[in-house]
Protein backbone atom coordinates (compact mmCIF):
# COMPACT_ATOMS: atom_id res chain seq x y z
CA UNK A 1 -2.85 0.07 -41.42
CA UNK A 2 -4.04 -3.59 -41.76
CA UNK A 3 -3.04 -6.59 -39.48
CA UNK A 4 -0.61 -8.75 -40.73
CA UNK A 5 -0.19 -12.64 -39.10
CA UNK A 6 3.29 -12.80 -38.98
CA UNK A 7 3.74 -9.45 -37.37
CA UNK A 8 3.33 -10.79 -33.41
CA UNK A 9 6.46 -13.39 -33.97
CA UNK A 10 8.39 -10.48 -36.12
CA UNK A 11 7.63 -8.27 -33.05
CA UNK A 12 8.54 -11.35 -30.64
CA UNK A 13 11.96 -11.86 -32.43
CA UNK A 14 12.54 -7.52 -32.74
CA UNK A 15 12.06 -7.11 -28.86
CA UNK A 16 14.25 -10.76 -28.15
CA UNK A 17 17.40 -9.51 -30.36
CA UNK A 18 17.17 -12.44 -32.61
CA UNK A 19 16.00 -10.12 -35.61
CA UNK A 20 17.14 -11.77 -38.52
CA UNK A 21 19.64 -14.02 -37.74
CA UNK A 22 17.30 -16.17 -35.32
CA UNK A 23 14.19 -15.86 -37.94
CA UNK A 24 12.70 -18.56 -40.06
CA UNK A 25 13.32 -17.40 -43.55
CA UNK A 26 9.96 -17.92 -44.91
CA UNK A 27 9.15 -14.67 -42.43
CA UNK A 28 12.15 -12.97 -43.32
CA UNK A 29 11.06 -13.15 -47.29
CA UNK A 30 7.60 -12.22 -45.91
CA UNK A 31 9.08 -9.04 -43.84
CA UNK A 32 10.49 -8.18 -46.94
CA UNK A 33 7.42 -7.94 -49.24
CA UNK A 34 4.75 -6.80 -46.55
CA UNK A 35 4.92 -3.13 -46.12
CA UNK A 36 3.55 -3.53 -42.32
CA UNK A 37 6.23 -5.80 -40.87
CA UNK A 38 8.74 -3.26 -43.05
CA UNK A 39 7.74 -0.35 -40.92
CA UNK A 40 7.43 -2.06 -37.79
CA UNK A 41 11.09 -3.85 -38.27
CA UNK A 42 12.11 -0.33 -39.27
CA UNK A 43 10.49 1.84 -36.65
CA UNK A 44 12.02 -0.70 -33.78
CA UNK A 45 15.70 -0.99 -34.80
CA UNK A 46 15.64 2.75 -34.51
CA UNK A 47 14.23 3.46 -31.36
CA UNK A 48 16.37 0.73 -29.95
CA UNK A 49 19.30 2.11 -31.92
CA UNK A 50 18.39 5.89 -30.13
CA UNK A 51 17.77 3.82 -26.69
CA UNK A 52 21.29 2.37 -27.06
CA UNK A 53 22.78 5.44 -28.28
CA UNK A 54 21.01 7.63 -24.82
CA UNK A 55 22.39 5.30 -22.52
CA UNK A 56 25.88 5.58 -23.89
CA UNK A 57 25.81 9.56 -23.79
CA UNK A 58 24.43 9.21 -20.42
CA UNK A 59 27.10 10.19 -17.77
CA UNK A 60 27.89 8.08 -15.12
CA UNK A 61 26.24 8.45 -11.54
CA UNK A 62 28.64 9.34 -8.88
CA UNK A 63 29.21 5.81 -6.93
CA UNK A 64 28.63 8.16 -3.37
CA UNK A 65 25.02 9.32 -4.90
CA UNK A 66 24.39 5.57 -5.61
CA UNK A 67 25.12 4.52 -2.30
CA UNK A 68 23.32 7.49 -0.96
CA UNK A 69 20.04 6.67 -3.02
CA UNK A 70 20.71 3.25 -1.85
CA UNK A 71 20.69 3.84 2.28
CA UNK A 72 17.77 6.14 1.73
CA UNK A 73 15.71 3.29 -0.03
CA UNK A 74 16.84 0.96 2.73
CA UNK A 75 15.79 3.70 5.57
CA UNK A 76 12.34 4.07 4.06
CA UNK A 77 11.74 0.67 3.30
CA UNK A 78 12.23 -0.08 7.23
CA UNK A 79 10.39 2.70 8.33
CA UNK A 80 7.42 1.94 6.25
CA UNK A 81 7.82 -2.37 7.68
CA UNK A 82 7.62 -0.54 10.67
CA UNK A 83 4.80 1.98 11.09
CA UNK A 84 2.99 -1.21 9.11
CA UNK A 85 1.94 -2.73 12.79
CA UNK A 86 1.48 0.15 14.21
CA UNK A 87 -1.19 1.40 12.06
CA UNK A 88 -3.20 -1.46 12.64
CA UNK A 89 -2.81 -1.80 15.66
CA UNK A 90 -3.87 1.76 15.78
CA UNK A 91 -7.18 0.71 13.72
CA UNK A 92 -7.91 -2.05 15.64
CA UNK A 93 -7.54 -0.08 18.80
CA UNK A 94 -10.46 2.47 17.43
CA UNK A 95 -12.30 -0.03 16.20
CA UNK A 96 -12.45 -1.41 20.10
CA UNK A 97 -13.44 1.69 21.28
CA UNK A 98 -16.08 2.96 19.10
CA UNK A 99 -17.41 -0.46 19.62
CA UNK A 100 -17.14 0.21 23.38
CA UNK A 101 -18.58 3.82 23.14
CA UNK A 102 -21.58 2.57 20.91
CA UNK A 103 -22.06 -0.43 23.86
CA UNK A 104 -22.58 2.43 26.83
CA UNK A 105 -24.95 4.33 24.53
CA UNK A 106 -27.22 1.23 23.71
CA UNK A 107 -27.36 0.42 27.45
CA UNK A 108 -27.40 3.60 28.75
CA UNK A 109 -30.14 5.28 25.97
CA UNK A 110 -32.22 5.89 29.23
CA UNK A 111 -30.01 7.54 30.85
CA UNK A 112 -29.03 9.91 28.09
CA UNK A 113 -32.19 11.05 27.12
CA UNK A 114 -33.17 11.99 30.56
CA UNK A 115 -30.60 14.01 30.66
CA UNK A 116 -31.18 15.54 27.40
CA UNK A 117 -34.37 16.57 28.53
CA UNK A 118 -33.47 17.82 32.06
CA UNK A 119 -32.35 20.89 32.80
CA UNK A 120 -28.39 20.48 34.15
CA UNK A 121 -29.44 22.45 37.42
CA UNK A 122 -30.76 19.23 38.26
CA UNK A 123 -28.54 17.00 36.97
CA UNK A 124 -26.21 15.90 40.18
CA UNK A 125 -23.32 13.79 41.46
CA UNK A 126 -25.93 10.82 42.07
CA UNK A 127 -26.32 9.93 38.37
CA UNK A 128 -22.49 8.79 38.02
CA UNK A 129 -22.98 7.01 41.57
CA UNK A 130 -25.87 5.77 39.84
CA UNK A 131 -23.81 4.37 36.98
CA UNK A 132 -20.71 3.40 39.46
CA UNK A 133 -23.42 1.79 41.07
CA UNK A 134 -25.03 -0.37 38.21
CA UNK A 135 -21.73 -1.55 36.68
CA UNK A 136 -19.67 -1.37 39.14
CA UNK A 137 -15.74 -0.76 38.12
CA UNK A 138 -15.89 -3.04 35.48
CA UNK A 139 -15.59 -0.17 32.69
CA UNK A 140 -12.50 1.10 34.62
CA UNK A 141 -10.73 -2.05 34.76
CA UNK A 142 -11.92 -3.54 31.03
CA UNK A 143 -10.06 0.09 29.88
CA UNK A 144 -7.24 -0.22 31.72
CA UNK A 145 -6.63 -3.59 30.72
CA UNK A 146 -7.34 -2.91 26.89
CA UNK A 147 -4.82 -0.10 26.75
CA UNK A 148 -2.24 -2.73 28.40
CA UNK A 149 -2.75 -5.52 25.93
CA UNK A 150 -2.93 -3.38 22.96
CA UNK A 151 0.40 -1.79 24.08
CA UNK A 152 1.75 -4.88 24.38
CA UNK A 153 0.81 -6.15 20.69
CA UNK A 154 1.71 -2.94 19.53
CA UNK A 155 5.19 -3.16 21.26
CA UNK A 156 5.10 -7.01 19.95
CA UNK A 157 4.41 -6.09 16.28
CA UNK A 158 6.57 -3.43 15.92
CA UNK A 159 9.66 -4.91 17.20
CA UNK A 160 12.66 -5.23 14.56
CA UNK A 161 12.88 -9.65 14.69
CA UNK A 162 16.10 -10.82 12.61
């Protein structure tokens, strides 16, 4: 099958409706003679003469399965602007803590490795005095307070505003 340069605006005008009453006649005499556009003018008023013919043997939907479909696209379209915040809040609240768990092994390495390579018979209560000691209850508080505020954007993201 060869290319033919009239065939884009005879394809243009088929898929518009306006074939041939809204068609220069200089590419309705050339439609005529060139076997291409023939077959393509052809082959498109059938299949939109089967499309048109489908949709009128098509039964009608049942106006309660419409409105059914209808609430159900609404429900999950809510639900999914929804859970939207809370994922990321979700992400961002892992992000902060494998950031935070990575932080206590860089500045506790020491710490861990000694206790790697001791035996846990020795291992007592003093090391987490030791730690309680060093920082104090900083780590306690910084948690507590980062599971507040990222309830609280959570909560703030996720509520329905109208």
């Amino acid at each position: 099958m060869t290319t033919c340069s009239h065939l884009a605006e005879i394809q243009q005008a088929l898929s518009a409706g306006h074939w041939p009453q809204a068609v220069a006649p200089d590419v309705r005499t050339h439609a005529a003679r060139c076997n291409r556009c023939t077959q393509e003018i052809l082959i498109t008023q059938h299949l939109f003469a089967a499309k048109a013919s489908a949709i009128d043997a098509a039964p009608p939907a049942a106006p309660a399965l419409l409105w059914w479909r209808a609430q159900l696209h609404r429900r999950n379209a809510a639900l999914a602007q929804a859970t939207r915040p809370l994922a990321a809040a979700q992400i961002f609240a892992i992000a902060i803590i494998a950031a935070a768990v990575a932080g206590l092994i860089v500045t506790h390495k020491g710490f861990i490795l000694s206790a790697t390579q001791t035996p846990a018979s020795s291992l007592s209560v003093s090391s987490f005095t030791a730690l309680l000691g060093n920082w104090g209850l900083a780590p306690l508080v910084l948690a507590t307070a980062l599971i507040a505020t990222l309830g609280g954007v959570a909560l703030y993201l996720s509520a329905d505003r109208q």
